[in-house]
C-alpha atoms as a PDB file:
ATOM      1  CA  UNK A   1      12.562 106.089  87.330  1.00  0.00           C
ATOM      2  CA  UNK A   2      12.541 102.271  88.322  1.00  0.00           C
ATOM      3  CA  UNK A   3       9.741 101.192  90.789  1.00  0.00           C
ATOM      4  CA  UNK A   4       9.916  97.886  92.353  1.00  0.00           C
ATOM      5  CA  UNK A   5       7.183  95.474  90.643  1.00  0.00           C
ATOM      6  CA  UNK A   6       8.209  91.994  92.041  1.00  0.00           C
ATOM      7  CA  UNK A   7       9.696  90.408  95.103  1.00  0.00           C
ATOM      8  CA  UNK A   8      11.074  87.670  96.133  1.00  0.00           C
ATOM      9  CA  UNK A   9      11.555  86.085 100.166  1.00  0.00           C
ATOM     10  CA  UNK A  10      13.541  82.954 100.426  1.00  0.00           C
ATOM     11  CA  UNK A  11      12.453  80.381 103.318  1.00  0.00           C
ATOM     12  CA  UNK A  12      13.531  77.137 105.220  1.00  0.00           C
ATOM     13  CA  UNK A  13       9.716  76.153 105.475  1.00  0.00           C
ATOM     14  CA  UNK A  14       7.112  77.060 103.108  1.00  0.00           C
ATOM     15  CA  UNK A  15       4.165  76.513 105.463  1.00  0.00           C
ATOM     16  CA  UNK A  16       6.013  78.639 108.090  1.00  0.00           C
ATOM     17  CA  UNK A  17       6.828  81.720 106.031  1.00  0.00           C
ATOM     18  CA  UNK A  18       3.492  81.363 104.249  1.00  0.00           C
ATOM     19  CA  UNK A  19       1.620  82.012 107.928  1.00  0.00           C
ATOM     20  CA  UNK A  20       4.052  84.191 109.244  1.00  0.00           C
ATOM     21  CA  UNK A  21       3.480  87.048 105.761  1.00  0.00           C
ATOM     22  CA  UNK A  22      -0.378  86.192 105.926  1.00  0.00           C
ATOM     23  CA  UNK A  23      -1.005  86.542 109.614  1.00  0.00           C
ATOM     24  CA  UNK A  24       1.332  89.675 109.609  1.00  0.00           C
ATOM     25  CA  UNK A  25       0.371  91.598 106.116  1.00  0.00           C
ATOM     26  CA  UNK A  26      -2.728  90.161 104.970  1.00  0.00           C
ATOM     27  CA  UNK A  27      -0.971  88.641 102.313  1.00  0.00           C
ATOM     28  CA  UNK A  28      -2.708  85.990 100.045  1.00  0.00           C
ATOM     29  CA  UNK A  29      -0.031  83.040  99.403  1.00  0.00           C
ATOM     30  CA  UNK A  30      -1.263  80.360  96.890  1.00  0.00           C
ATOM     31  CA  UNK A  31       1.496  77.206  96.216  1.00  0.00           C
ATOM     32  CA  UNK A  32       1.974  76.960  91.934  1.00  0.00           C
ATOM     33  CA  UNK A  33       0.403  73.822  91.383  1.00  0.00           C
ATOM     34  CA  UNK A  34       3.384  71.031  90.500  1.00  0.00           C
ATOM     35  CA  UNK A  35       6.041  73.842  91.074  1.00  0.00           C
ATOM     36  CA  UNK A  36       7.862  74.618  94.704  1.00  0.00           C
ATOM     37  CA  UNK A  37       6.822  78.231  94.328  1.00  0.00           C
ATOM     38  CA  UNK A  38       4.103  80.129  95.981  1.00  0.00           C
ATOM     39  CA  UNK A  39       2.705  83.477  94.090  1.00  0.00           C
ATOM     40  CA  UNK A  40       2.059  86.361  97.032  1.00  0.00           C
ATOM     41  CA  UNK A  41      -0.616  88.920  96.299  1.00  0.00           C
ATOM     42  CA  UNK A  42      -0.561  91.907  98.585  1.00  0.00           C
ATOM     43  CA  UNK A  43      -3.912  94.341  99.443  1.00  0.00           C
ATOM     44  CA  UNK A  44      -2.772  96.864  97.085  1.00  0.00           C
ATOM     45  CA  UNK A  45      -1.738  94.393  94.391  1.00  0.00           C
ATOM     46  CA  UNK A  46       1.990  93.669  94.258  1.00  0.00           C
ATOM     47  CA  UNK A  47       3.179  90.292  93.235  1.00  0.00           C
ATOM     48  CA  UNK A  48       5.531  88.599  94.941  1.00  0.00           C
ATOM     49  CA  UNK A  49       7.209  84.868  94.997  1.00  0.00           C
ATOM     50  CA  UNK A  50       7.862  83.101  98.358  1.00  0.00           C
ATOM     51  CA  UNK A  51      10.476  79.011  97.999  1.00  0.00           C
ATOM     52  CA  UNK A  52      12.729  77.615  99.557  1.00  0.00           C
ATOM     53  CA  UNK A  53      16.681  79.405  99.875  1.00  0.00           C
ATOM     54  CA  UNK A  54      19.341  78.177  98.032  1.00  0.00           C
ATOM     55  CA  UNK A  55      21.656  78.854 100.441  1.00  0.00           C
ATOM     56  CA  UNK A  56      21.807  80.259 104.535  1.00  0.00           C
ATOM     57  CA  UNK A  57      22.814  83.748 103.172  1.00  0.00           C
ATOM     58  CA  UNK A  58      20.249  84.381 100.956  1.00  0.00           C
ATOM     59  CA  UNK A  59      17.586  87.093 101.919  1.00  0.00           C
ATOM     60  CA  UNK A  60      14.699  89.077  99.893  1.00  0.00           C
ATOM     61  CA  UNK A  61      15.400  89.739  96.154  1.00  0.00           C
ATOM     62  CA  UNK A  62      13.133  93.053  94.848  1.00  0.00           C
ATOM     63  CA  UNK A  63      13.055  93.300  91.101  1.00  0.00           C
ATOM     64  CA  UNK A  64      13.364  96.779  89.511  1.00  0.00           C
ATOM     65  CA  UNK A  65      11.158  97.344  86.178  1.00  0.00           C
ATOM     66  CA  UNK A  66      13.369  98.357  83.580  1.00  0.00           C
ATOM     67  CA  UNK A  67      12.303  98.745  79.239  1.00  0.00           C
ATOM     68  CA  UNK A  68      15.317  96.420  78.457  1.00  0.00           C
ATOM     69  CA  UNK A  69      17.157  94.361  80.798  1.00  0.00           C
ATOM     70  CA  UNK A  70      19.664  93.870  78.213  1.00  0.00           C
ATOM     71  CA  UNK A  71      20.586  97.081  78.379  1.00  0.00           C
ATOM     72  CA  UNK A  72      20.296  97.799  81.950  1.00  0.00           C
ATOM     73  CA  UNK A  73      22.608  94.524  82.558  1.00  0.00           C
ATOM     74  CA  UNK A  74      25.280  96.556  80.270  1.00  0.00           C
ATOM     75  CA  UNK A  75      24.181  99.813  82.588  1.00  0.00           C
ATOM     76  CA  UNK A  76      25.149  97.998  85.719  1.00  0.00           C
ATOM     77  CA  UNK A  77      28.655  96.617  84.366  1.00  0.00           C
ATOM     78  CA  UNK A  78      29.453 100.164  82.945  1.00  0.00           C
ATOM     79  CA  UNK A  79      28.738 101.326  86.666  1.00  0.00           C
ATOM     80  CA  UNK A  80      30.516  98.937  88.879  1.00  0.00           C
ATOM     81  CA  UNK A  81      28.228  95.802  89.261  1.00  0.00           C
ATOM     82  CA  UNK A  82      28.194  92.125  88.535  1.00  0.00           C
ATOM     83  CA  UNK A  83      25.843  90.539  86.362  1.00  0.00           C
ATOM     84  CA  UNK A  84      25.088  87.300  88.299  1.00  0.00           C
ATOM     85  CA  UNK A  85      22.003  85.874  86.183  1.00  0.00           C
ATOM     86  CA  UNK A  86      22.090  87.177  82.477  1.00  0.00           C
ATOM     87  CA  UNK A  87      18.286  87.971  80.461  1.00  0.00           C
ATOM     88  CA  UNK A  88      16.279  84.843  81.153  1.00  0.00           C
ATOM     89  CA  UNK A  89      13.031  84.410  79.830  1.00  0.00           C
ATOM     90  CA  UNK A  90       9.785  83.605  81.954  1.00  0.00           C
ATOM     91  CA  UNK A  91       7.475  82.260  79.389  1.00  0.00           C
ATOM     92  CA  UNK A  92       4.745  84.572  78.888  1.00  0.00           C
ATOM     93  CA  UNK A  93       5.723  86.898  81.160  1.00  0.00           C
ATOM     94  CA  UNK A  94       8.775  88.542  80.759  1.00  0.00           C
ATOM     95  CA  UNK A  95      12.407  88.465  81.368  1.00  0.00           C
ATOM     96  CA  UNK A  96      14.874  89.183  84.151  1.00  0.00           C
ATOM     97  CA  UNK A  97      18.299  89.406  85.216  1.00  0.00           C
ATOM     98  CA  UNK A  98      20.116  89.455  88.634  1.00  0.00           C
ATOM     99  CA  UNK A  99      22.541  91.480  89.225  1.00  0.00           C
ATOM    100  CA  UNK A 100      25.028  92.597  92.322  1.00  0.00           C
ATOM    101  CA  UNK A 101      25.395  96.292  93.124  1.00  0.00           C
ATOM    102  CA  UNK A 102      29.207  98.143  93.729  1.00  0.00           C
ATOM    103  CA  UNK A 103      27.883  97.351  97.189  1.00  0.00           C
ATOM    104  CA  UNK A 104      27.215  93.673  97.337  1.00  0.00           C
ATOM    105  CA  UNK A 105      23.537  93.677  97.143  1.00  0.00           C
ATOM    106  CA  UNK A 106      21.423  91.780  94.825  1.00  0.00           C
ATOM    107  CA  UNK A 107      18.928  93.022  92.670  1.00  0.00           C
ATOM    108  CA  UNK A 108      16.646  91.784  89.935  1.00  0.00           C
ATOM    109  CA  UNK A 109      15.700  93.557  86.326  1.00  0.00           C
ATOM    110  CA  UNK A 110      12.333  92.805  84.990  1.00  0.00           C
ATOM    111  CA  UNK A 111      11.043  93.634  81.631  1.00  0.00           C
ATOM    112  CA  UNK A 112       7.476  92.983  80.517  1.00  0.00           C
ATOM    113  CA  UNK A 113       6.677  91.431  77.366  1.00  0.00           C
END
Protein backbone atom coordinates (compact mmCIF):
# COMPACT_ATOMS: atom_id res chain seq x y z
CA UNK A 1 0.00 0.00 0.00
CA UNK A 2 1.05 3.67 -0.98
CA UNK A 3 1.47 6.15 1.99
CA UNK A 4 1.79 9.73 1.30
CA UNK A 5 5.62 10.84 1.86
CA UNK A 6 5.64 14.42 0.34
CA UNK A 7 3.41 17.40 -0.11
CA UNK A 8 3.14 20.15 -1.80
CA UNK A 9 0.83 23.75 -1.01
CA UNK A 10 0.91 26.33 -3.68
CA UNK A 11 0.73 30.16 -2.48
CA UNK A 12 0.26 33.84 -3.74
CA UNK A 13 2.74 35.00 -0.89
CA UNK A 14 5.45 33.04 0.53
CA UNK A 15 5.79 35.02 3.76
CA UNK A 16 1.98 34.72 4.22
CA UNK A 17 1.53 30.98 3.80
CA UNK A 18 4.83 30.42 5.60
CA UNK A 19 3.11 32.14 8.99
CA UNK A 20 -0.17 31.01 8.41
CA UNK A 21 1.25 26.69 8.41
CA UNK A 22 3.75 27.70 11.30
CA UNK A 23 1.44 29.60 13.58
CA UNK A 24 -1.31 26.93 12.85
CA UNK A 25 0.76 23.39 12.81
CA UNK A 26 3.98 24.06 14.28
CA UNK A 27 5.45 23.64 11.10
CA UNK A 28 9.19 24.57 10.52
CA UNK A 29 9.41 26.43 6.95
CA UNK A 30 13.04 27.21 5.83
CA UNK A 31 13.32 29.22 2.10
CA UNK A 32 16.07 26.90 -0.28
CA UNK A 33 18.77 29.21 -0.42
CA UNK A 34 18.90 30.79 -4.28
CA UNK A 35 15.71 28.69 -5.14
CA UNK A 36 11.84 30.07 -4.72
CA UNK A 37 11.07 26.99 -2.69
CA UNK A 38 10.66 26.56 0.97
CA UNK A 39 11.25 22.83 2.53
CA UNK A 40 8.33 22.24 5.44
CA UNK A 41 9.22 19.89 8.26
CA UNK A 42 6.29 18.80 10.35
CA UNK A 43 6.55 17.52 14.37
CA UNK A 44 6.36 14.03 13.34
CA UNK A 45 8.71 14.41 10.38
CA UNK A 46 6.97 14.71 7.01
CA UNK A 47 8.50 16.78 4.33
CA UNK A 48 6.74 19.01 2.53
CA UNK A 49 7.41 21.97 -0.21
CA UNK A 50 5.53 25.33 0.08
CA UNK A 51 6.11 28.29 -3.74
CA UNK A 52 4.37 30.20 -5.41
CA UNK A 53 1.07 28.71 -7.82
CA UNK A 54 1.34 28.48 -11.26
CA UNK A 55 -1.95 29.20 -11.82
CA UNK A 56 -5.45 30.44 -9.61
CA UNK A 57 -6.67 26.76 -9.72
CA UNK A 58 -3.97 25.10 -8.37
CA UNK A 59 -4.30 23.62 -4.76
CA UNK A 60 -2.15 20.99 -2.56
CA UNK A 61 -0.30 18.24 -4.54
CA UNK A 62 0.41 14.92 -2.03
CA UNK A 63 2.89 12.54 -3.53
CA UNK A 64 2.24 8.77 -3.18
CA UNK A 65 5.53 6.50 -2.65
CA UNK A 66 5.56 4.04 -5.22
CA UNK A 67 8.96 1.25 -6.13
CA UNK A 68 8.80 2.51 -9.80
CA UNK A 69 7.07 5.44 -11.04
CA UNK A 70 7.60 4.19 -14.41
CA UNK A 71 5.51 1.63 -13.88
CA UNK A 72 2.92 3.15 -11.79
CA UNK A 73 2.64 6.02 -14.63
CA UNK A 74 1.75 2.89 -17.06
CA UNK A 75 -0.66 1.66 -13.92
CA UNK A 76 -2.54 4.91 -14.00
CA UNK A 77 -3.02 5.04 -17.97
CA UNK A 78 -4.11 1.29 -17.92
CA UNK A 79 -6.75 2.56 -15.25
CA UNK A 80 -8.21 5.68 -16.62
CA UNK A 81 -5.74 8.58 -15.76
CA UNK A 82 -3.58 11.13 -17.44
CA UNK A 83 -0.02 11.29 -17.08
CA UNK A 84 0.55 15.08 -16.82
CA UNK A 85 4.41 15.18 -15.78
CA UNK A 86 6.30 11.96 -17.01
CA UNK A 87 9.52 10.36 -14.50
CA UNK A 88 11.61 13.41 -13.74
CA UNK A 89 14.58 13.17 -11.84
CA UNK A 90 15.37 15.25 -8.56
CA UNK A 91 19.06 14.97 -8.32
CA UNK A 92 19.94 12.96 -5.45
CA UNK A 93 16.78 12.35 -4.37
CA UNK A 94 14.55 10.61 -6.41
CA UNK A 95 12.07 10.82 -9.13
CA UNK A 96 8.43 11.72 -9.64
CA UNK A 97 5.62 11.96 -11.87
CA UNK A 98 2.22 13.81 -11.82
CA UNK A 99 -0.49 12.38 -12.77
CA UNK A 100 -4.54 13.14 -13.00
CA UNK A 101 -6.96 10.59 -11.56
CA UNK A 102 -10.41 9.23 -13.70
CA UNK A 103 -11.64 11.96 -11.39
CA UNK A 104 -9.70 15.07 -12.16
CA UNK A 105 -7.45 15.16 -9.25
CA UNK A 106 -3.79 15.46 -9.27
CA UNK A 107 -1.44 13.34 -7.72
CA UNK A 108 2.30 12.88 -7.54
CA UNK A 109 4.50 9.39 -7.70
CA UNK A 110 7.70 9.42 -5.84
CA UNK A 111 10.36 6.86 -5.96
CA UNK A 112 13.47 6.94 -3.80
CA UNK A 113 16.78 6.41 -5.12
Amino acid sequence: MSAIVYFEIFCDEEERASKFYSQLFGWKVERISGAKYCNITTQEGALGGLTRRFNPHQKIINYFGVPSVQQACARVEALGGRVLVPKMAVPESGYYALCMDSEGNIFGLWEDL
